[in-house]
C-alpha atoms as a PDB file:
ATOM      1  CA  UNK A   1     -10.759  23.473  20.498  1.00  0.00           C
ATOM      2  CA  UNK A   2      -7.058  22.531  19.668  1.00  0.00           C
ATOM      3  CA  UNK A   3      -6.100  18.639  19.237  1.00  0.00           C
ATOM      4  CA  UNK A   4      -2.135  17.578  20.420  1.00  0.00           C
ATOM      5  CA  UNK A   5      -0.346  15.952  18.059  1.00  0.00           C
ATOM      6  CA  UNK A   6       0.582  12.665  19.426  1.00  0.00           C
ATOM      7  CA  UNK A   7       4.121  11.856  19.405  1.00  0.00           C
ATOM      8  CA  UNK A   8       3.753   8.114  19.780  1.00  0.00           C
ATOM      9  CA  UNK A   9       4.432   6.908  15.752  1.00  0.00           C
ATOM     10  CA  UNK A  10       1.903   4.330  14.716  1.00  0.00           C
ATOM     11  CA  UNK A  11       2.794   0.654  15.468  1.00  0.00           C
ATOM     12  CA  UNK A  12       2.931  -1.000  11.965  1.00  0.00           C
ATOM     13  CA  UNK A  13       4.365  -3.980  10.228  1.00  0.00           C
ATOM     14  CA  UNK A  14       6.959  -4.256   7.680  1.00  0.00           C
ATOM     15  CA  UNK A  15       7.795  -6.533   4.922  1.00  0.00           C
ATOM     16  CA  UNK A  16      10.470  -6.807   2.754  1.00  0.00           C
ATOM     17  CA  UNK A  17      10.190  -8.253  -0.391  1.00  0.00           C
ATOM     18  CA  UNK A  18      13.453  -8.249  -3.054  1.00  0.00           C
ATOM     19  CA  UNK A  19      13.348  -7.792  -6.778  1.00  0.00           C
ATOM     20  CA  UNK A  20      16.058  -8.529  -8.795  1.00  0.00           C
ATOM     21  CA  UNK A  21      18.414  -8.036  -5.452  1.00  0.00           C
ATOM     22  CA  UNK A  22      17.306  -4.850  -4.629  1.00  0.00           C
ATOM     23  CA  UNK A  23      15.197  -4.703  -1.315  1.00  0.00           C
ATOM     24  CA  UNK A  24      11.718  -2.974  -0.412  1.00  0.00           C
ATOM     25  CA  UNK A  25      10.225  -2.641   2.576  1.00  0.00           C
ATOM     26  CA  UNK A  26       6.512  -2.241   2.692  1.00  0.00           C
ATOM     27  CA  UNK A  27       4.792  -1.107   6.043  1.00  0.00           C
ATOM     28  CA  UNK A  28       1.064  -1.592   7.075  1.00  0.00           C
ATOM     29  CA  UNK A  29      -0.028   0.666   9.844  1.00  0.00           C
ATOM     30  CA  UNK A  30      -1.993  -2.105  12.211  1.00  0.00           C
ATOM     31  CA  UNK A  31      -5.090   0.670  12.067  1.00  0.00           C
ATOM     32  CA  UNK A  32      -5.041   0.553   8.682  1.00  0.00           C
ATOM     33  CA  UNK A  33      -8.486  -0.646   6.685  1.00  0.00           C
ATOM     34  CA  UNK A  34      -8.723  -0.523   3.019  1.00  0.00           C
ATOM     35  CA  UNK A  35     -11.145  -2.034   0.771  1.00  0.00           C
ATOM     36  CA  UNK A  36     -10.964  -2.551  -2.834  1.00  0.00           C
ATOM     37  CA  UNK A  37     -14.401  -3.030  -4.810  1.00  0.00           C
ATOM     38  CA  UNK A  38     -15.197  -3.251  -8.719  1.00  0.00           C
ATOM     39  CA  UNK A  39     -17.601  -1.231 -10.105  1.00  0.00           C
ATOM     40  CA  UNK A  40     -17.488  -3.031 -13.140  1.00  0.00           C
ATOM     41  CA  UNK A  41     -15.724  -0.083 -15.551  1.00  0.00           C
ATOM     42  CA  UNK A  42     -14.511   1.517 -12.091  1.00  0.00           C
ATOM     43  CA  UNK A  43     -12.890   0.491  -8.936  1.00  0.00           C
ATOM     44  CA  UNK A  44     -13.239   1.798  -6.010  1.00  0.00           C
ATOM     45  CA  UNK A  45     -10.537   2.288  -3.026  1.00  0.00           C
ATOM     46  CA  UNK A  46     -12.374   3.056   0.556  1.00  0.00           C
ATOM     47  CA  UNK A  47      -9.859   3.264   3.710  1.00  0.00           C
ATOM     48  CA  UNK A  48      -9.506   5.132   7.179  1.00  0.00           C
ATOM     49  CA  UNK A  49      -6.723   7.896   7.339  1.00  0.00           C
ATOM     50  CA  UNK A  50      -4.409   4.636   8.562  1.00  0.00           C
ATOM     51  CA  UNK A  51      -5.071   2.784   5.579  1.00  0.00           C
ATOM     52  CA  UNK A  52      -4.862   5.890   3.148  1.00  0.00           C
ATOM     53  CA  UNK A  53      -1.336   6.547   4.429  1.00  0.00           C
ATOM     54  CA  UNK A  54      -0.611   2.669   4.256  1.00  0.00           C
ATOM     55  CA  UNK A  55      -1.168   2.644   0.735  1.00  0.00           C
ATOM     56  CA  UNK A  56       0.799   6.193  -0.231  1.00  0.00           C
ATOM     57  CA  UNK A  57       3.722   4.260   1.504  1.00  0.00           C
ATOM     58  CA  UNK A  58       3.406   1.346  -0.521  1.00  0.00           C
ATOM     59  CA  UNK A  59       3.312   3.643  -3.535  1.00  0.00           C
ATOM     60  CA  UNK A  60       5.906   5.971  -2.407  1.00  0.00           C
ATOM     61  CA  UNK A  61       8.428   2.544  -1.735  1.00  0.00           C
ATOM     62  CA  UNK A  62       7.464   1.157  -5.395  1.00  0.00           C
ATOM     63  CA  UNK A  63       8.668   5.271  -6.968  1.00  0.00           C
ATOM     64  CA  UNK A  64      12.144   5.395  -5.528  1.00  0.00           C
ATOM     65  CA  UNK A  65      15.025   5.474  -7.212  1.00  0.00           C
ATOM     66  CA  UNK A  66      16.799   1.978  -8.173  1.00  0.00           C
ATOM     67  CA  UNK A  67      13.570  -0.005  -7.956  1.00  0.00           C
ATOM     68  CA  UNK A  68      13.339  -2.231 -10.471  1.00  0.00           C
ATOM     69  CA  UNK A  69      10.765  -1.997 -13.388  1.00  0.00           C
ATOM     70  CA  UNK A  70       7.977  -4.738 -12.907  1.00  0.00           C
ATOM     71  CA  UNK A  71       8.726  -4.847  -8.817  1.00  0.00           C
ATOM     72  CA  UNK A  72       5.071  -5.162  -7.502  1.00  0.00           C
ATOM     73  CA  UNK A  73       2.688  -5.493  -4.021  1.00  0.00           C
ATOM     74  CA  UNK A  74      -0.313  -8.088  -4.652  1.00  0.00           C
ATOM     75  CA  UNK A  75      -2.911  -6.604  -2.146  1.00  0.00           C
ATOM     76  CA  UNK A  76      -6.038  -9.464  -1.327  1.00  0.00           C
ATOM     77  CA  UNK A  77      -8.374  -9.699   0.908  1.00  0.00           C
ATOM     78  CA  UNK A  78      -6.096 -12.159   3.107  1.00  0.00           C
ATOM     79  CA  UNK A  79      -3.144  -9.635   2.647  1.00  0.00           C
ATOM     80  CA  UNK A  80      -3.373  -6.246   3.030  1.00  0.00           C
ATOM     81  CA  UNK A  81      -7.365  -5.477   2.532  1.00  0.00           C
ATOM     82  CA  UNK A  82     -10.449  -6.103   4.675  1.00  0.00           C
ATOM     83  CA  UNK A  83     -12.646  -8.839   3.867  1.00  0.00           C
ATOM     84  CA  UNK A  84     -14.331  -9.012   0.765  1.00  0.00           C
ATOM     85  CA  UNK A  85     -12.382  -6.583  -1.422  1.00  0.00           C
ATOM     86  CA  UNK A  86     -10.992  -7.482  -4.557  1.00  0.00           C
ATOM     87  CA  UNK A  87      -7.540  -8.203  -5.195  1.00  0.00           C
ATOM     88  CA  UNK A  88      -5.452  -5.270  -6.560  1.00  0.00           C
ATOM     89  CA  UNK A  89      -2.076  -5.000  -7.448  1.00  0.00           C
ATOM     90  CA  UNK A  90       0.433  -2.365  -7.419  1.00  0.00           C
ATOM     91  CA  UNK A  91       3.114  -2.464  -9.986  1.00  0.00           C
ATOM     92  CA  UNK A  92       6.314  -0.131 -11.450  1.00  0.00           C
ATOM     93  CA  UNK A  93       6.213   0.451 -15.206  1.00  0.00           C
ATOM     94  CA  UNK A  94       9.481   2.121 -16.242  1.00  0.00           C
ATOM     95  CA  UNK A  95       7.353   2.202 -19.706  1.00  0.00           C
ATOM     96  CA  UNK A  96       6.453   5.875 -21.132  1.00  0.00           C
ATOM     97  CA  UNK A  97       3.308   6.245 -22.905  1.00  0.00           C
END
């Protein structure tokens, strides 16, 4: 059994968002579904292939180079996450440990 790779891309959205003048874009795939839960001491991040290469993007646009330190994504249930989850933020520390 052999699968074709479709060459269609994904039809997403994108959002910019600019921190100290530097721009971002941020792109949800419109399959994506991600949800965030606490555990209490652990949280938990469920989502479909979509949503799993949603938020590597989001994480991969916050690592380049110029982006400012502090530049961040709020994620919430109304933006970003299904129903229910928990808010979670993703943020650039230019701060070693």
């Amino acid at each position: 059994m052999t699968s074709e790779a479709s060459s269609t891309p994904p039809v997403s959205t994108e959002v910019t968002v600019v921190t100290d003048g530097v721009p971002q874009v941020f792109t949800w795939e419109d399959e994506a579904r991600t949800t965030v839960r606490s555990l209490g001491a652990e949280v938990v991040i469920e989502a479909n292939v979509a949503g799993l290469r949603t938020l590597a993007g989001h994480l991969l646009t916050l690592a380049k180079d110029g982006v400012p330190d502090g530049s961040h994504l709020h994620l919430e249930d109304s933006n970003g996450l299904a129903e229910g989850s928990v808010g979670l933020v993703l943020e650039r520390s230019n701060e070693v440990d």
